[in-house]
Protein backbone atom coordinates (compact mmCIF):
# COMPACT_ATOMS: atom_id res chain seq x y z
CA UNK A 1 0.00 0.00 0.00
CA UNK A 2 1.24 3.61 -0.41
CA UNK A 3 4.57 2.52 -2.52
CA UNK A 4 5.82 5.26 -4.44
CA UNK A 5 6.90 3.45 -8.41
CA UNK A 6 7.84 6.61 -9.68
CA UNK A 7 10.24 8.47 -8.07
CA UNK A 8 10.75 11.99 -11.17
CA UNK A 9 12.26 11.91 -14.04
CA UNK A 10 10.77 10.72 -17.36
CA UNK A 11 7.43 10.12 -16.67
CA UNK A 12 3.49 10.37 -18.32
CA UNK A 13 0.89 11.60 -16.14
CA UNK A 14 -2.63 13.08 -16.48
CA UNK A 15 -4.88 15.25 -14.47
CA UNK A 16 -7.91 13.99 -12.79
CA UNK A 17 -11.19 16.41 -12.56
CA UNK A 18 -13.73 14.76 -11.75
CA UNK A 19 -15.21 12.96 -8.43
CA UNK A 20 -15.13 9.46 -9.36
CA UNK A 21 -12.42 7.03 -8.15
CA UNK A 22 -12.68 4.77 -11.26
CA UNK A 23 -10.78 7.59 -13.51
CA UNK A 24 -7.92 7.32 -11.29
CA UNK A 25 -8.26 3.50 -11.61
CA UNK A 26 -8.64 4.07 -15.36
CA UNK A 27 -5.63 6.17 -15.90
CA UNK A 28 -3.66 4.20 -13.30
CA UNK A 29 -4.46 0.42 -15.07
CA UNK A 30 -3.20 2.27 -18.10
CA UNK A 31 0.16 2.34 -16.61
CA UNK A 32 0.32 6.49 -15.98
CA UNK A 33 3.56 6.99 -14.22
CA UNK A 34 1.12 9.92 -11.92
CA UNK A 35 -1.75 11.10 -11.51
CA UNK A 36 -2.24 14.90 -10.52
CA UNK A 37 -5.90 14.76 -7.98
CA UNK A 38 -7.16 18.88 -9.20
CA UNK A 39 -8.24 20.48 -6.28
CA UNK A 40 -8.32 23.38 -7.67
CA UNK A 41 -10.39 22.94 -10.95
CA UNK A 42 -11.98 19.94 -9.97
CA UNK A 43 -15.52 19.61 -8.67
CA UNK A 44 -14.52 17.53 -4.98
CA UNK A 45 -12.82 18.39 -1.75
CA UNK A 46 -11.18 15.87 0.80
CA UNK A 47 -13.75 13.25 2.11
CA UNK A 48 -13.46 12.46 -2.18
CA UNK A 49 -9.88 13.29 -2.16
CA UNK A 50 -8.67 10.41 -0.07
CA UNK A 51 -10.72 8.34 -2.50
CA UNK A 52 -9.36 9.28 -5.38
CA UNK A 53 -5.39 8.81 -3.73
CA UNK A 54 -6.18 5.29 -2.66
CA UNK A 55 -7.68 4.56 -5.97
CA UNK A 56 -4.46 5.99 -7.89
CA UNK A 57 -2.18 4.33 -5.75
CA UNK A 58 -3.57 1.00 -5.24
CA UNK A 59 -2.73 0.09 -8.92
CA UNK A 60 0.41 1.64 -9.07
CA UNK A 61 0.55 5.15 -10.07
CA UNK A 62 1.92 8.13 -7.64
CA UNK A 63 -1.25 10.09 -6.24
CA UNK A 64 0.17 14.25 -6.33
CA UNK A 65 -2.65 16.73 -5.17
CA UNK A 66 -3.27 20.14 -6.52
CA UNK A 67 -4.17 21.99 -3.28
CA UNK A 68 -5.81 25.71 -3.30
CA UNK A 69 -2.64 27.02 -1.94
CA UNK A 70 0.46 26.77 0.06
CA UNK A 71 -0.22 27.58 3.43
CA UNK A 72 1.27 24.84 6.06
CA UNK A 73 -2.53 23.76 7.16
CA UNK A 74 -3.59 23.19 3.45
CA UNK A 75 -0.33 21.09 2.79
CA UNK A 76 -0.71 19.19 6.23
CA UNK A 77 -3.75 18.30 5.18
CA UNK A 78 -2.72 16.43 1.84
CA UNK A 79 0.37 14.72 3.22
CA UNK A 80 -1.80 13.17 5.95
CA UNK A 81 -3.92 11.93 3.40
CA UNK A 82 -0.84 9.72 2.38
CA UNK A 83 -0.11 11.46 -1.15
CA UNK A 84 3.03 11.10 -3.11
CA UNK A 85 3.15 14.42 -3.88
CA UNK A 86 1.79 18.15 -3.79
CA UNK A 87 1.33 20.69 -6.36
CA UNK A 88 0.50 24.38 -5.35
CA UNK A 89 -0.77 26.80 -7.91
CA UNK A 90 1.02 30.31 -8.82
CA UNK A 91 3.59 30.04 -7.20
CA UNK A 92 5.81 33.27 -8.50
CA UNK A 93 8.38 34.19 -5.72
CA UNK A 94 10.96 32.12 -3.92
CA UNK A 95 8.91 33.08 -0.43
CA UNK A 96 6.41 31.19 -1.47
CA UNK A 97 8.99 27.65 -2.45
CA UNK A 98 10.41 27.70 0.36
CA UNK A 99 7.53 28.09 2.55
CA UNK A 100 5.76 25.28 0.53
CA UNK A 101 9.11 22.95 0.93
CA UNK A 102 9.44 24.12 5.19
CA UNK A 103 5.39 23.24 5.46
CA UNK A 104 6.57 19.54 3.82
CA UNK A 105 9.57 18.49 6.34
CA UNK A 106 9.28 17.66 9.35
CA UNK A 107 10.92 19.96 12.50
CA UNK A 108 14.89 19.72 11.68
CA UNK A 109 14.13 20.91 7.84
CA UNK A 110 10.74 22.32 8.41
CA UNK A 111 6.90 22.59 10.17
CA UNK A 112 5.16 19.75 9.45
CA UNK A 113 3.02 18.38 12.08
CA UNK A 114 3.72 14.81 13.73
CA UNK A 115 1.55 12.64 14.19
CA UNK A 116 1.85 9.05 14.15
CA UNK A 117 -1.91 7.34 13.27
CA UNK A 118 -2.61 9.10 9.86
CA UNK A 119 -2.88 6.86 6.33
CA UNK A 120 0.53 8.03 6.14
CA UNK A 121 1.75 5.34 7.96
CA UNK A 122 -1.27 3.06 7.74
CA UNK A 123 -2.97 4.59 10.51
CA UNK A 124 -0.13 4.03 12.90
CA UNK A 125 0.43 0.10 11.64
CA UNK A 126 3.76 1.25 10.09
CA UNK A 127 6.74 2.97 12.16
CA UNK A 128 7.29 6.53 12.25
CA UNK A 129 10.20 6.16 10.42
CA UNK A 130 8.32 4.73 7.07
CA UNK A 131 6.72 8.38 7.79
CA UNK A 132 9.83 10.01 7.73
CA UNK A 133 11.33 8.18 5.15
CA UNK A 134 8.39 8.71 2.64
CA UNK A 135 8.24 12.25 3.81
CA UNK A 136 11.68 12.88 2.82
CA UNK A 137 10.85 11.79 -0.87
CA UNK A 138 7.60 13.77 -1.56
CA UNK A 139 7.15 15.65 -4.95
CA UNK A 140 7.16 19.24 -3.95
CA UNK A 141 5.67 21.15 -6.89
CA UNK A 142 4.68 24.44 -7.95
CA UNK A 143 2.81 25.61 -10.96
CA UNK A 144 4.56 28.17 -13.13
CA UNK A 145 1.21 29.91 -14.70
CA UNK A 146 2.69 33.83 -14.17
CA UNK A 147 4.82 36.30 -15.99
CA UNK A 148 6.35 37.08 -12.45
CA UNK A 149 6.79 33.29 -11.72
CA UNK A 150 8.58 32.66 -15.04
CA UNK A 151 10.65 35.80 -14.04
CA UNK A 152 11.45 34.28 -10.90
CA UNK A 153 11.97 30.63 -11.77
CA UNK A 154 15.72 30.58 -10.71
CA UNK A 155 14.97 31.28 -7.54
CA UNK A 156 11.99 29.68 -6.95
CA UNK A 157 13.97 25.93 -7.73
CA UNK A 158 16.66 27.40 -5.20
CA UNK A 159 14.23 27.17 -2.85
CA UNK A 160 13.98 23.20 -2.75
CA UNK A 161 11.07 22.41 -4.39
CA UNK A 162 11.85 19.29 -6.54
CA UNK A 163 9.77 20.17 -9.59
CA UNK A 164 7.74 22.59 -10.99
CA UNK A 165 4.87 22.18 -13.70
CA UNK A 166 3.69 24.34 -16.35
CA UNK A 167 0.75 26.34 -16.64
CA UNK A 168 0.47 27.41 -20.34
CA UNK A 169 -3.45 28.28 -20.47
CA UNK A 170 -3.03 30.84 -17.58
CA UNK A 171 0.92 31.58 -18.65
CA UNK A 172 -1.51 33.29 -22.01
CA UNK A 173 -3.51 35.01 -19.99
CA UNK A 174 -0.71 36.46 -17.74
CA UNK A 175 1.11 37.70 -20.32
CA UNK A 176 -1.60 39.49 -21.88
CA UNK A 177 -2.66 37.28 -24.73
CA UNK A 178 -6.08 35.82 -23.40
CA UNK A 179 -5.17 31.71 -23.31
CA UNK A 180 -3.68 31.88 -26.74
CA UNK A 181 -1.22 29.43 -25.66
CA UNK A 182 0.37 29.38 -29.66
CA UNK A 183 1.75 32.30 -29.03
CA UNK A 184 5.98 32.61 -29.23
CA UNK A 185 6.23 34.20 -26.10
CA UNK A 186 4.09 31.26 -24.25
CA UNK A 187 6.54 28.98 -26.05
CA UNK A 188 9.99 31.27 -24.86
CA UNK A 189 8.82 31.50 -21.53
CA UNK A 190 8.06 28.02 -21.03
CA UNK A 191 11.38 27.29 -22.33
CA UNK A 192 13.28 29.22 -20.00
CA UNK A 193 10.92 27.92 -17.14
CA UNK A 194 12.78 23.94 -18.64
CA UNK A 195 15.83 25.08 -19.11
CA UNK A 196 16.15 26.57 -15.50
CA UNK A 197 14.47 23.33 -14.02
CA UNK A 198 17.48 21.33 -15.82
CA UNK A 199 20.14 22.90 -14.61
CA UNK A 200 19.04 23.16 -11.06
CA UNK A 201 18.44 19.01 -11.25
CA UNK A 202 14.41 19.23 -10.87
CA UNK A 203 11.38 18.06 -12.70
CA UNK A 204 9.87 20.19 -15.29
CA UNK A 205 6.28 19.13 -16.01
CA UNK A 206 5.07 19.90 -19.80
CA UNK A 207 1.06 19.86 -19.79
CA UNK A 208 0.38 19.01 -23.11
CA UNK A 209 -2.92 19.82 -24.54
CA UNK A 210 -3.87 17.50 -27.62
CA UNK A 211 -6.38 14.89 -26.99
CA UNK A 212 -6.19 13.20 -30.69
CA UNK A 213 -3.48 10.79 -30.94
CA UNK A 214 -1.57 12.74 -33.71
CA UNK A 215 -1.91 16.31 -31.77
CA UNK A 216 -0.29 14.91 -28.97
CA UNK A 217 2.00 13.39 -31.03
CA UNK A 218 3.03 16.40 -33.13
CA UNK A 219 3.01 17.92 -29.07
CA UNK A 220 5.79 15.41 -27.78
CA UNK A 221 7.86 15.67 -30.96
CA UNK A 222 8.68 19.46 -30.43
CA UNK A 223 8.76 18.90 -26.73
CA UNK A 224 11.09 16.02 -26.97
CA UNK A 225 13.33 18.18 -29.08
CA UNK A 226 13.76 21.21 -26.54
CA UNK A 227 14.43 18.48 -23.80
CA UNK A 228 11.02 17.76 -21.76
CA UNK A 229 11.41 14.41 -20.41
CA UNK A 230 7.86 14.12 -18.29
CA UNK A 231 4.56 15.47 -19.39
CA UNK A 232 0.94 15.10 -18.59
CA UNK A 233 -2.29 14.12 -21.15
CA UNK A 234 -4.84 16.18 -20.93
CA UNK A 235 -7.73 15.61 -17.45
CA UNK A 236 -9.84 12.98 -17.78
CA UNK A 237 -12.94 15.61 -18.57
CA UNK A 238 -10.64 16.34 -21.40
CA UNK A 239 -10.02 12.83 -22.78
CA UNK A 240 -13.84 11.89 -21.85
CA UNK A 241 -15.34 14.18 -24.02
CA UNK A 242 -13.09 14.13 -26.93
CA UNK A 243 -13.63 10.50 -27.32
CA UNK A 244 -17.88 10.92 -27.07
CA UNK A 245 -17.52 13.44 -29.22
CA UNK A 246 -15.42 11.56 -32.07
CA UNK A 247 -18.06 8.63 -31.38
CA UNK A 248 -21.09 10.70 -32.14
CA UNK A 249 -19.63 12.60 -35.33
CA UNK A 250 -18.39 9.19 -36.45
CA UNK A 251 -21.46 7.78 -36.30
CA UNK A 252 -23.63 10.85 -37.41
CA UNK A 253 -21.44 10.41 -40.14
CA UNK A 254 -22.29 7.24 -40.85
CA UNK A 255 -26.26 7.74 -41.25
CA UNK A 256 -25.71 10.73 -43.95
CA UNK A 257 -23.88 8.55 -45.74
């Protein structure tokens, strides 16, 4: 229970949206490397939450929660839950890393609370030290969606967070150019946001945005060529209704013929 397969690195993962345990199960029989729970966007809070972690981990796949922000209580709250990882949203000055990365270790390195019966460590079954230990290799994440936070990048990775992910859709809007993600200076940005995230030895996660097979291709191609090594499919609302929708126009299709 709780192992942790994928540790960063190269990597596919997807988002999950929706309230229903049996996308995670989906996307983690598939043989997703992670899956990223959406707090934020997604339409649950934590009595689903938990659900949704046990269902991604139970067949494999590292569980990483998007929170609604990086304030020690909010980040206590998913690492009790027994996640592999957190992801906080705008995250645009190095303040904000390292408070992220002090509200993740335990007193020593950081704030986090104690306590020794959460599903964590199997409700107190497993030592504290299995605690420790798994504490110790949590992804620490923060979502680049900001001018100011692709400004800042250097800094924020200084601060110990072991990855960061990027926002394109909001990057757009940030930088004045209302979600137009095709935009060069979405692409420039993006690339410095990689390039920093290499040197400093973290993860850089590429959201990719295709949900056809040869979009996502075309996607991975160019990404592969400026370096990306992990990305993540579109959410399962994403995927969901793509594929109803290419069902119904294929077979609308079919009775015009």
């Amino acid at each position: 229970m709780m192992a942790q397969p994928w540790t960063g690195g190269a990597g596919v993962g997807t988002w999950i949206q929706s309230p229903n345990p049996e996308a995670c199960e989906a996307a983690a029989g598939a043989g997703y490397d992670f899956c990223i729970i959406d707090m934020e966007h997604g339409t649950f809070g934590w009595d689903t939450t938990v659900h949704l972690v046990r269902a991604t981990q139970a067949l494999g796949s590292a569980a990483i929660v998007r929170v609604l922000g990086g304030d020690q209580r909010t980040l206590q709250k998913a690492l009790d839950l027994g996640v592999d990882g957190v992801l906080v949203p705008k995250v645009e000055i190095a303040q904000q890393a390292a408070d992220m990365v002090a509200a993740c270790r335990f007193p020593g390195k950081g704030i986090r609370g104690a306590c020794g019966t959460t599903r964590t460590s199997v409700h107190g079954i497993h030592d504290f030290q299995s605690v420790i230990k798994r504490g110790n290799a949590l992804h620490i994440w923060g979502l680049i969606e900001s001018g100011p936070g692709v400004q800042n990048v250097d800094a924020i990775l200084a601060a110990g967070l072991t990855g960061v992910v990027l926002g394109p859709f909001d990057l757009a809007f940030s930088l004045g150019f209302e979600g137009d993600t095709g935009r060069p200076e979405v692409w420039d940005s993006q690339q410095r946001v990689l390039k920093a995230a290499k040197s400093a030895g973290c993860d850089c996660v590429v959201s990719l945005g295709g949900t056809e097979p040869a979009a996502l291709e075309a996607e991975m191609k160019t990404w592969r060529a400026a370096g990306a090594e992990t990305v993540t499919v579109p959410s399962d609302r994403a995927m969901l209704t793509a594929a109803y929708s290419r069902g119904l126009k294929t077979c609308r299709a079919a009775f015009s013929a």
